[in-house]
C-alpha atoms as a PDB file:
ATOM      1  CA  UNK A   1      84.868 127.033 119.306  1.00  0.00           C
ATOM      2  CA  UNK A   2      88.304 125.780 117.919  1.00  0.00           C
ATOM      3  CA  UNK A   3      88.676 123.833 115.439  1.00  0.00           C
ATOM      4  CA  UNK A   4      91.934 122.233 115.964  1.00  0.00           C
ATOM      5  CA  UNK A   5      91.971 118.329 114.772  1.00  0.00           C
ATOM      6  CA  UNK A   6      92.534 115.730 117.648  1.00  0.00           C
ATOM      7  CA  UNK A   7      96.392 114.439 116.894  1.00  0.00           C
ATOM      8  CA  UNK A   8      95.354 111.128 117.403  1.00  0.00           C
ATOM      9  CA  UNK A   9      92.881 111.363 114.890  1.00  0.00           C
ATOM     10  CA  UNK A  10      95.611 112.856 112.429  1.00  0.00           C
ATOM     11  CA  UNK A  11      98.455 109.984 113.205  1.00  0.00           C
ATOM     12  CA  UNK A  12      94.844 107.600 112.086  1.00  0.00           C
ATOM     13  CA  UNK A  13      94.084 109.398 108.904  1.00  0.00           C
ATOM     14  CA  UNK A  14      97.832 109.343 107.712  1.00  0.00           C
ATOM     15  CA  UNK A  15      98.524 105.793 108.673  1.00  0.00           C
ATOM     16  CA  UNK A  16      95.235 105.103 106.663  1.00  0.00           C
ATOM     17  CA  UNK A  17      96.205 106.908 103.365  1.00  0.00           C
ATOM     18  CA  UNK A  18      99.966 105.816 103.595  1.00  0.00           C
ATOM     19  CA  UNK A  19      98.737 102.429 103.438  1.00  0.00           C
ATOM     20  CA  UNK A  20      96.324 102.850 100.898  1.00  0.00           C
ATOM     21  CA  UNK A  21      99.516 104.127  98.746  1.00  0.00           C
ATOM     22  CA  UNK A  22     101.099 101.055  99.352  1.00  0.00           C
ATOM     23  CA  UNK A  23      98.868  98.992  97.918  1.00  0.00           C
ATOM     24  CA  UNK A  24      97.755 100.929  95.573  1.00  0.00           C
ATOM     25  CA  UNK A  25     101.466 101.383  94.130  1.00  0.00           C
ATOM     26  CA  UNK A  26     102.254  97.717  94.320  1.00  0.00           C
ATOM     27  CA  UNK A  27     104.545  97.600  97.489  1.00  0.00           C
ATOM     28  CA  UNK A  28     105.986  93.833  98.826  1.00  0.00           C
ATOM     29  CA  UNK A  29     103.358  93.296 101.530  1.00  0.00           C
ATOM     30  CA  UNK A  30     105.951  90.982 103.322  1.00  0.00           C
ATOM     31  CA  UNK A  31     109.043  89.328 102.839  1.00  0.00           C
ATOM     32  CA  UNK A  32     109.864  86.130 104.801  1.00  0.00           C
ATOM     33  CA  UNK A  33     114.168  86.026 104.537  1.00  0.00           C
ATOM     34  CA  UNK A  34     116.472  84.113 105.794  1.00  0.00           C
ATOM     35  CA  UNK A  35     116.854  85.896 109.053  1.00  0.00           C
ATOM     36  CA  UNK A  36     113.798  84.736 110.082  1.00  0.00           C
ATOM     37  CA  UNK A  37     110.119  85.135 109.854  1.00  0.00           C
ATOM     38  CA  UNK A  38     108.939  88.349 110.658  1.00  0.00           C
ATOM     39  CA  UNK A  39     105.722  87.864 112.222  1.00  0.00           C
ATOM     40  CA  UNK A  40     105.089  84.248 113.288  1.00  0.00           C
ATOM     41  CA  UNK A  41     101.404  84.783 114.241  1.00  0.00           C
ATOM     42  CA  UNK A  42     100.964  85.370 110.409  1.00  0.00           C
ATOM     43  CA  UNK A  43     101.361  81.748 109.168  1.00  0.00           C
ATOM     44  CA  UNK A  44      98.366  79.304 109.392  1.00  0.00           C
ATOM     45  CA  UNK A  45      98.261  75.703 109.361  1.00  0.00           C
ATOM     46  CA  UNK A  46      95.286  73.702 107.924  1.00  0.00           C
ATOM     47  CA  UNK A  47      94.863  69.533 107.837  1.00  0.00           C
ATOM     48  CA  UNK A  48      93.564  68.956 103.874  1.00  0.00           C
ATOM     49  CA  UNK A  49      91.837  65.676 103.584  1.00  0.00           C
ATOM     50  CA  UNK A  50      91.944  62.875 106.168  1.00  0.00           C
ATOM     51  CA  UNK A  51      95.478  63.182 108.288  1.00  0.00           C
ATOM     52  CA  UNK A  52      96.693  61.563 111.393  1.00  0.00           C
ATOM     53  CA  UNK A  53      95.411  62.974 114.672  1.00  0.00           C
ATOM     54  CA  UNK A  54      98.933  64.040 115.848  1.00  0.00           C
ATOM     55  CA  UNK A  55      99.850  65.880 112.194  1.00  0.00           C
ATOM     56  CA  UNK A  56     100.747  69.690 112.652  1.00  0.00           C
ATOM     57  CA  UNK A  57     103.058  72.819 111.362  1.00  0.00           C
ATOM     58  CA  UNK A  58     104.948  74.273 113.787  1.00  0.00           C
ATOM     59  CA  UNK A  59     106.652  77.743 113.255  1.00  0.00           C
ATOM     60  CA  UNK A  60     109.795  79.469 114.938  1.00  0.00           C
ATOM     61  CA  UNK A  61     111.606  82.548 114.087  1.00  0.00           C
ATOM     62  CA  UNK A  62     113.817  80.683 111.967  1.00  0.00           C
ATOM     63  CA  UNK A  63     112.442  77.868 110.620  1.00  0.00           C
ATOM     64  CA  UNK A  64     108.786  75.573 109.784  1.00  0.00           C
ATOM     65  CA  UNK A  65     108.586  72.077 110.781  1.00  0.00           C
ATOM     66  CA  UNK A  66     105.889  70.228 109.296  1.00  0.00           C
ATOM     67  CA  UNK A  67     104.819  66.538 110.397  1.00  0.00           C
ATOM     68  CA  UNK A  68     101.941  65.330 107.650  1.00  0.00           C
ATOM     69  CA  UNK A  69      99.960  62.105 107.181  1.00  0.00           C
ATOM     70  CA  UNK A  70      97.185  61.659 104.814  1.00  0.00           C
ATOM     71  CA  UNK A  71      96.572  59.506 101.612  1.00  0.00           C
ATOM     72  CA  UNK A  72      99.059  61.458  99.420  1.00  0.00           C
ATOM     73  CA  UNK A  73      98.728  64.652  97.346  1.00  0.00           C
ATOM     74  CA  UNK A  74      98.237  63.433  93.612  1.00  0.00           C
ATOM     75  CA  UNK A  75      95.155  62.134  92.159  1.00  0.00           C
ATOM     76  CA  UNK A  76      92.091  64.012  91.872  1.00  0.00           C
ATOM     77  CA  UNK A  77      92.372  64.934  95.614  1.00  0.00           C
ATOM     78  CA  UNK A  78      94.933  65.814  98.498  1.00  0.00           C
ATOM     79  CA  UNK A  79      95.428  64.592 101.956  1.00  0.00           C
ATOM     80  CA  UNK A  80      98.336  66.405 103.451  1.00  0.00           C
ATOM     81  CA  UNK A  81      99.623  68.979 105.934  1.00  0.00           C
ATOM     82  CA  UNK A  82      99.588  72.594 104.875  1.00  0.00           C
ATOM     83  CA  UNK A  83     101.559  76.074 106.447  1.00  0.00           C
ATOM     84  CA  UNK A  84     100.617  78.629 104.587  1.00  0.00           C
ATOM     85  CA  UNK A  85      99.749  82.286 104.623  1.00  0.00           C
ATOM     86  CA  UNK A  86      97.373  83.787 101.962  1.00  0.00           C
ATOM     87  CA  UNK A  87      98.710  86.257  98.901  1.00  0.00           C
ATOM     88  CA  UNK A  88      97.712  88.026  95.691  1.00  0.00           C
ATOM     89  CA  UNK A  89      99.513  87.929  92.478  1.00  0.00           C
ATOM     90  CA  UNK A  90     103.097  86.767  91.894  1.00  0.00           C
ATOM     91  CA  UNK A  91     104.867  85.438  94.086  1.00  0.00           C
ATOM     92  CA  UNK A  92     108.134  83.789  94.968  1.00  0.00           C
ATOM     93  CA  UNK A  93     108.721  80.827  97.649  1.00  0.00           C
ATOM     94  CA  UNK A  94     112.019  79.315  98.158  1.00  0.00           C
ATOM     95  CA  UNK A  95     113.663  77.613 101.687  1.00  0.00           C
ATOM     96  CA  UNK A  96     116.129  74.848 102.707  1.00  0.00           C
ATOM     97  CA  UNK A  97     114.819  71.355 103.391  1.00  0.00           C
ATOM     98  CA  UNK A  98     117.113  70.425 106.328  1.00  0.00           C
ATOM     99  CA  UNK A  99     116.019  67.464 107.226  1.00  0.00           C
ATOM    100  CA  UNK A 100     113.154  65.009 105.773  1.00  0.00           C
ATOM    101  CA  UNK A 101     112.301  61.662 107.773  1.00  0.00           C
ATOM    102  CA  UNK A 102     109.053  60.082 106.135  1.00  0.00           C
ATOM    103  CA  UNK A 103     108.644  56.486 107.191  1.00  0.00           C
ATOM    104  CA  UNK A 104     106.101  55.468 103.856  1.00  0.00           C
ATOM    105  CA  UNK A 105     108.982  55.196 100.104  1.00  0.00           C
ATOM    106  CA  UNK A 106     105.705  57.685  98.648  1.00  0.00           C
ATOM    107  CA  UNK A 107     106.040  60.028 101.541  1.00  0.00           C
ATOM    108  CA  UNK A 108     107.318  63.557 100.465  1.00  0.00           C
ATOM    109  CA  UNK A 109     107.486  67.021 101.120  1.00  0.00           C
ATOM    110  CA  UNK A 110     108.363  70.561  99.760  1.00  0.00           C
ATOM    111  CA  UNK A 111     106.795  74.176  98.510  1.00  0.00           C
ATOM    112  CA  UNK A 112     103.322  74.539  97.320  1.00  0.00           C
ATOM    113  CA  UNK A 113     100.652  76.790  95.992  1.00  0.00           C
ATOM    114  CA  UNK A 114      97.263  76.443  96.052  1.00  0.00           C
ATOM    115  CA  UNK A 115      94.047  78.437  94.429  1.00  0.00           C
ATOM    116  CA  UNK A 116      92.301  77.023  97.818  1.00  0.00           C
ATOM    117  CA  UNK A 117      92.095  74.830 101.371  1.00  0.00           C
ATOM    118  CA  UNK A 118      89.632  72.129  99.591  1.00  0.00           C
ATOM    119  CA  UNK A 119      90.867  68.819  98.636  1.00  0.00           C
ATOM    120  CA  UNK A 120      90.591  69.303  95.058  1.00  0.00           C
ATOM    121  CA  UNK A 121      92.229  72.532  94.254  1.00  0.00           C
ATOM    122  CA  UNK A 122      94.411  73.398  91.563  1.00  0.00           C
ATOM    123  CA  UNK A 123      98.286  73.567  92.785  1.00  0.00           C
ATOM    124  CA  UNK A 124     101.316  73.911  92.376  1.00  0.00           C
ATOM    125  CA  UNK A 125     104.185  71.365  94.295  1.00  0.00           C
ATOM    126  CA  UNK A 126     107.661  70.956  94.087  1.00  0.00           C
ATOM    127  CA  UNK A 127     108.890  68.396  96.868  1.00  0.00           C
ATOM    128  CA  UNK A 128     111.597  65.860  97.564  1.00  0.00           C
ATOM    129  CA  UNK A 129     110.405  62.272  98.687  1.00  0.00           C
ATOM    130  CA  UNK A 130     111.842  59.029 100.529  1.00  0.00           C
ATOM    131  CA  UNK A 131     113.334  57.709  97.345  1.00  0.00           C
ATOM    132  CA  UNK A 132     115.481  60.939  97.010  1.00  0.00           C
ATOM    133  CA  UNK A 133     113.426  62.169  93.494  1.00  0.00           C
ATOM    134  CA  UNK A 134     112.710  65.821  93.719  1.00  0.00           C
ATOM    135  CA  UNK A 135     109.753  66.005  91.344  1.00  0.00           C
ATOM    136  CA  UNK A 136     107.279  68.844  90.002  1.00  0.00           C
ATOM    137  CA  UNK A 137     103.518  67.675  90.305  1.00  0.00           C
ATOM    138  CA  UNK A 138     100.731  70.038  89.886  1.00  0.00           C
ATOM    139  CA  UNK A 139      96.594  69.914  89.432  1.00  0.00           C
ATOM    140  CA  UNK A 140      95.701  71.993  86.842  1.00  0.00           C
ATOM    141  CA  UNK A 141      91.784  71.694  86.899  1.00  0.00           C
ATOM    142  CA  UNK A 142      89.877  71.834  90.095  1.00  0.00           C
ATOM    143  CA  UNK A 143      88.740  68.259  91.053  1.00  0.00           C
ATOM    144  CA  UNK A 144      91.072  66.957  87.789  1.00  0.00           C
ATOM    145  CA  UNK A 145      93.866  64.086  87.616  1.00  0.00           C
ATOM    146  CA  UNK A 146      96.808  65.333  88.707  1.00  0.00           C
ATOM    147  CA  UNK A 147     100.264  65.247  86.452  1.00  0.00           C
ATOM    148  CA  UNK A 148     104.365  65.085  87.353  1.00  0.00           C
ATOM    149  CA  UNK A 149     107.096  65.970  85.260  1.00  0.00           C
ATOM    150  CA  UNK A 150     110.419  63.859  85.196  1.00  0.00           C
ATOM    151  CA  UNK A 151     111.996  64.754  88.493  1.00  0.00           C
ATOM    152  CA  UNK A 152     115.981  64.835  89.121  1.00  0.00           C
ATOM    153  CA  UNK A 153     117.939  63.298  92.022  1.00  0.00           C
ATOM    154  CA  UNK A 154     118.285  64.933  95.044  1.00  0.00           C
ATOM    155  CA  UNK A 155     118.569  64.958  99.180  1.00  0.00           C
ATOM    156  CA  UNK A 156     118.709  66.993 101.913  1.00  0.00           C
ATOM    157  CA  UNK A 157     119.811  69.321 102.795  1.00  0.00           C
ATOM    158  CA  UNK A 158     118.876  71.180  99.398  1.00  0.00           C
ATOM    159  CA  UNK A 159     117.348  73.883  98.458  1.00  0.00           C
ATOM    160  CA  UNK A 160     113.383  73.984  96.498  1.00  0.00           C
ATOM    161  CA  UNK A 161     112.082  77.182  94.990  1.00  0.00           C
ATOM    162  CA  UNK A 162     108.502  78.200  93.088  1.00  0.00           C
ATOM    163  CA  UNK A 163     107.776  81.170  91.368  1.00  0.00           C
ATOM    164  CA  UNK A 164     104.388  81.987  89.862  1.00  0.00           C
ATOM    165  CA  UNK A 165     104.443  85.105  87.179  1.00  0.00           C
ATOM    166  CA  UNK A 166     100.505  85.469  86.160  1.00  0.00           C
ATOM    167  CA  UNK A 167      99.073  81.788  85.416  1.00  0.00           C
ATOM    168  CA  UNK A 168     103.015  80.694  84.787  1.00  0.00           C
ATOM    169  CA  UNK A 169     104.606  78.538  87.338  1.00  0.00           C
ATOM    170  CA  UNK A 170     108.143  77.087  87.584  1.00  0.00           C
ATOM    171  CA  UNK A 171     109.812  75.057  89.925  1.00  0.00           C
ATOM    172  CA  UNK A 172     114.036  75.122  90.770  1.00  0.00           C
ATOM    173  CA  UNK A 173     116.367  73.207  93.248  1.00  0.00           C
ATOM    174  CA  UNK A 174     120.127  74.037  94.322  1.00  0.00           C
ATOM    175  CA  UNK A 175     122.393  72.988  96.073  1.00  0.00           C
ATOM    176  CA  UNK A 176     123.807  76.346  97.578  1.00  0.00           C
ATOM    177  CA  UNK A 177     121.027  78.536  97.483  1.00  0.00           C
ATOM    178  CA  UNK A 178     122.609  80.311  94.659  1.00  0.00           C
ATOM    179  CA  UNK A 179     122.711  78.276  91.831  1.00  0.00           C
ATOM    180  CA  UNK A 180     119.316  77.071  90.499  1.00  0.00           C
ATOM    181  CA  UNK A 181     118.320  73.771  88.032  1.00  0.00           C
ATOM    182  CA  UNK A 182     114.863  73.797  86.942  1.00  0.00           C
ATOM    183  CA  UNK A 183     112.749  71.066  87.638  1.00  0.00           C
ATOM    184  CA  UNK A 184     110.265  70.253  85.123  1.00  0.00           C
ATOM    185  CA  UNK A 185     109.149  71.735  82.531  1.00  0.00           C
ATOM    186  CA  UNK A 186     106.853  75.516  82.756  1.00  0.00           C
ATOM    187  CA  UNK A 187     103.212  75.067  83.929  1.00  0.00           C
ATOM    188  CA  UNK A 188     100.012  77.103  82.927  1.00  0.00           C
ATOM    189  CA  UNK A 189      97.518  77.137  85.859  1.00  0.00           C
ATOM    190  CA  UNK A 190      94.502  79.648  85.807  1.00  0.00           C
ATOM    191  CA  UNK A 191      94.649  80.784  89.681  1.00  0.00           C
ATOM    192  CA  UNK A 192      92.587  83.054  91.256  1.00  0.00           C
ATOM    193  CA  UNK A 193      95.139  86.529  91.990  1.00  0.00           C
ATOM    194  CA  UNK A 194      94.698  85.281  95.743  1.00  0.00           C
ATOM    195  CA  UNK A 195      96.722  81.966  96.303  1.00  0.00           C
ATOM    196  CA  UNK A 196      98.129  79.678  99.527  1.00  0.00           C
ATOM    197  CA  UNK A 197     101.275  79.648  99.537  1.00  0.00           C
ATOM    198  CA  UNK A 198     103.933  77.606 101.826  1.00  0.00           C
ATOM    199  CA  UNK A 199     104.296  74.020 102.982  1.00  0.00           C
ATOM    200  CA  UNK A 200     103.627  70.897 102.274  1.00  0.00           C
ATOM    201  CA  UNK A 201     104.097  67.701 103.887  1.00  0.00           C
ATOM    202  CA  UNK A 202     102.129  63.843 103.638  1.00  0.00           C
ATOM    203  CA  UNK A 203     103.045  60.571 104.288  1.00  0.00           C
ATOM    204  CA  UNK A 204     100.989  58.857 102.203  1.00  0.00           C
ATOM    205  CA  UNK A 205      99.933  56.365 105.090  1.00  0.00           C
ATOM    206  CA  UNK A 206      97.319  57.943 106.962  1.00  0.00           C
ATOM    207  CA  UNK A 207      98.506  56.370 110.348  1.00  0.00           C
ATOM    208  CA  UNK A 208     102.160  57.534 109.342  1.00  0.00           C
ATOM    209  CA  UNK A 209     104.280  61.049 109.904  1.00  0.00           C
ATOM    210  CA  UNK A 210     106.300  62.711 107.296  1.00  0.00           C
ATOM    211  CA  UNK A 211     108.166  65.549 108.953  1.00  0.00           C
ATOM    212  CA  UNK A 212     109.953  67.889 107.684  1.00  0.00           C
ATOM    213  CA  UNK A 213     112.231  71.085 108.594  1.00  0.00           C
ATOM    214  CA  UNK A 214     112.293  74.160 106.880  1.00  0.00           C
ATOM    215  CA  UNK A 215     115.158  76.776 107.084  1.00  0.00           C
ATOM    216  CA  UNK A 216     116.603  79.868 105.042  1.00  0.00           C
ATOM    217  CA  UNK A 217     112.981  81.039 104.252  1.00  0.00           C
ATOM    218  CA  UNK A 218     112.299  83.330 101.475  1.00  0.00           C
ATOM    219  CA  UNK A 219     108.763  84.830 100.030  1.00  0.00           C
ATOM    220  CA  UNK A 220     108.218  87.831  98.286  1.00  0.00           C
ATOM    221  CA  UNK A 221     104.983  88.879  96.172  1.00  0.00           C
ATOM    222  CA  UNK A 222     103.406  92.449  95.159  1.00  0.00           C
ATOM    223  CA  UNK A 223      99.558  92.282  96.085  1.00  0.00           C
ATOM    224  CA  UNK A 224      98.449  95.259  93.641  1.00  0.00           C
ATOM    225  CA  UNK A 225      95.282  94.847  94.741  1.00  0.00           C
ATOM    226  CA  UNK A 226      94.081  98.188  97.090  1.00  0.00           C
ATOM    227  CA  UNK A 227      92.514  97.863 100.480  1.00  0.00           C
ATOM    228  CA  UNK A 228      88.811  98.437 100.813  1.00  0.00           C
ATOM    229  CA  UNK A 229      87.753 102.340 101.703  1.00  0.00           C
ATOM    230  CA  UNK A 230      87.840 102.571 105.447  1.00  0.00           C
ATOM    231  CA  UNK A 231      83.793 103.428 106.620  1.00  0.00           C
ATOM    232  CA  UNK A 232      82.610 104.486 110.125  1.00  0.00           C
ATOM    233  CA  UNK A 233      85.403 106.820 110.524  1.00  0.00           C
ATOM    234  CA  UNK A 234      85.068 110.514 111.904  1.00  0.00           C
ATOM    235  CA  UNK A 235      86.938 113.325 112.951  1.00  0.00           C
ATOM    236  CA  UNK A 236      87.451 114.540 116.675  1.00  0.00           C
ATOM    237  CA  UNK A 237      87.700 117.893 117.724  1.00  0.00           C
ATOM    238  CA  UNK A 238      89.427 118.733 120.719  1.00  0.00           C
ATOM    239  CA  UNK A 239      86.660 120.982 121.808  1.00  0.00           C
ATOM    240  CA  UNK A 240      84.319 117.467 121.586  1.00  0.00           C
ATOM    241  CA  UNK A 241      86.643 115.459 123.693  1.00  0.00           C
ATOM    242  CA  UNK A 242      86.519 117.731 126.496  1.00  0.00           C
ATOM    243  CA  UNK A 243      82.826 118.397 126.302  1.00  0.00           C
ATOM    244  CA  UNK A 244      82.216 114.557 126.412  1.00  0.00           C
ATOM    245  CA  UNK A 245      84.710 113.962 129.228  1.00  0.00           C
ATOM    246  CA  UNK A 246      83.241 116.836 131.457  1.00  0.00           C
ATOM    247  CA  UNK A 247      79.518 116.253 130.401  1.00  0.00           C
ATOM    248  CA  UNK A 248      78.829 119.442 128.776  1.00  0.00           C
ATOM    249  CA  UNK A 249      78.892 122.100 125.840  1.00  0.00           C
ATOM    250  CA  UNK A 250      81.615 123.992 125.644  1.00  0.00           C
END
């Protein structure tokens, strides 16, 4: 009988183990650049709170457009719009604000990070609102007040970044995309290693839109964390695949 490994099954195991090295050694597990998003099917959108019936997150190759109601995100709970795709560790979101057109002066939008989907969950938000303030507002506690540092003028287009380096999280805008002003001051938020990251968008007025568009996307993290063993797999001989497929031993 031979014993000569089905290729298939080869091409399996070594697409298995070369991702398990990936992981394992700390790889970027996907980068969102300005030429576009790689893989739009990637990117969820979730309504947090109580939003308007027509709120959504729309994604293209090239940009996000977000259109949020909802009570507001500050307090002890959030009711917004939310585009987001899940990651582990430290991580880095930055993109254009093109346009902004939010009909409530509270309305605002911008980048976010959250430890989860509920209401009360610890975050992260830098965003630029109808009265032109680009502010950095975050929850520190689950279910706690939320704070807001002393913001700095600003309007679109312009560019918001977020960086989060262990429990550490900063906030920058820029004009250019090249040169960066911090907003606020550094924040310490214990976050689970697995975060939400993307955007944000409310309008405060529950039977109101904010919408927003999103362009020159950027997000980069390391997820160090290794994928489960793979179970239920087995090896094929040749010899097996042609004693199935004609019914008997060979």
């Amino acid at each position: 009988m031979r014993k000569k490994l089905n290729k298939i099954s080869i091409v399996l195991a070594l697409a298995v183990l070369i991702q398990y090295m990936m992981f394992n050694l700390g790889f970027d597990t996907i980068q969102v650049s300005a030429e576009g998003i790689t893989n739009v099917n990637y990117w969820n959108y979730s309504k947090i709170g109580s939003t308007h019936e027509f709120s959504s997150a729309d994604v293209f190759t090239d940009k996000i457009i977000v259109a949020g109601s909802g009570s507001g995100a500050f307090n002890t709970e959030d009711s917004l719009i939310y585009s987001y795709i899940p990651v582990h560790g430290d991580c880095t979101i930055q993109a254009k604000i093109v346009s902004e057109s939010c009909s409530d002066i509270f309305g605002k939008a911008g980048l976010m990070i959250r430890e989860s989907l509920s209401t009360d969950s610890k975050n992260a938000f830098i965003a630029l609102n109808k009265s032109n303030q680009i502010q950095f507002q975050y929850r520190t506690v689950t279910g706690g007040s939320s704070a807001a540092d002393a913001g700095t003028s600003g309007s679109v287009p312009v560019y918001l970044k977020m960086t989060r380096l262990g429990n550490n999280f900063e906030s920058f805008m820029s004009t250019d995309g090249s040169n960066w002003t911090k907003v606020g001051n550094t924040q310490t938020i214990s976050m689970n290693s697995k975060v939400y990251i993307g955007f944000a968008a409310t309008s405060t007025d529950p039977n109101k839109l904010c919408t927003a568009r999103f362009e020159n996307i950027d997000i980069e993290y390391t997820d160090n964390t290794p994928p489960l063993a793979p179970t239920n797999l087995r090896v094929v001989y040749e010899s097996q695949l042609v004693s199935n497929s004609m019914g008997r031993s060979l």
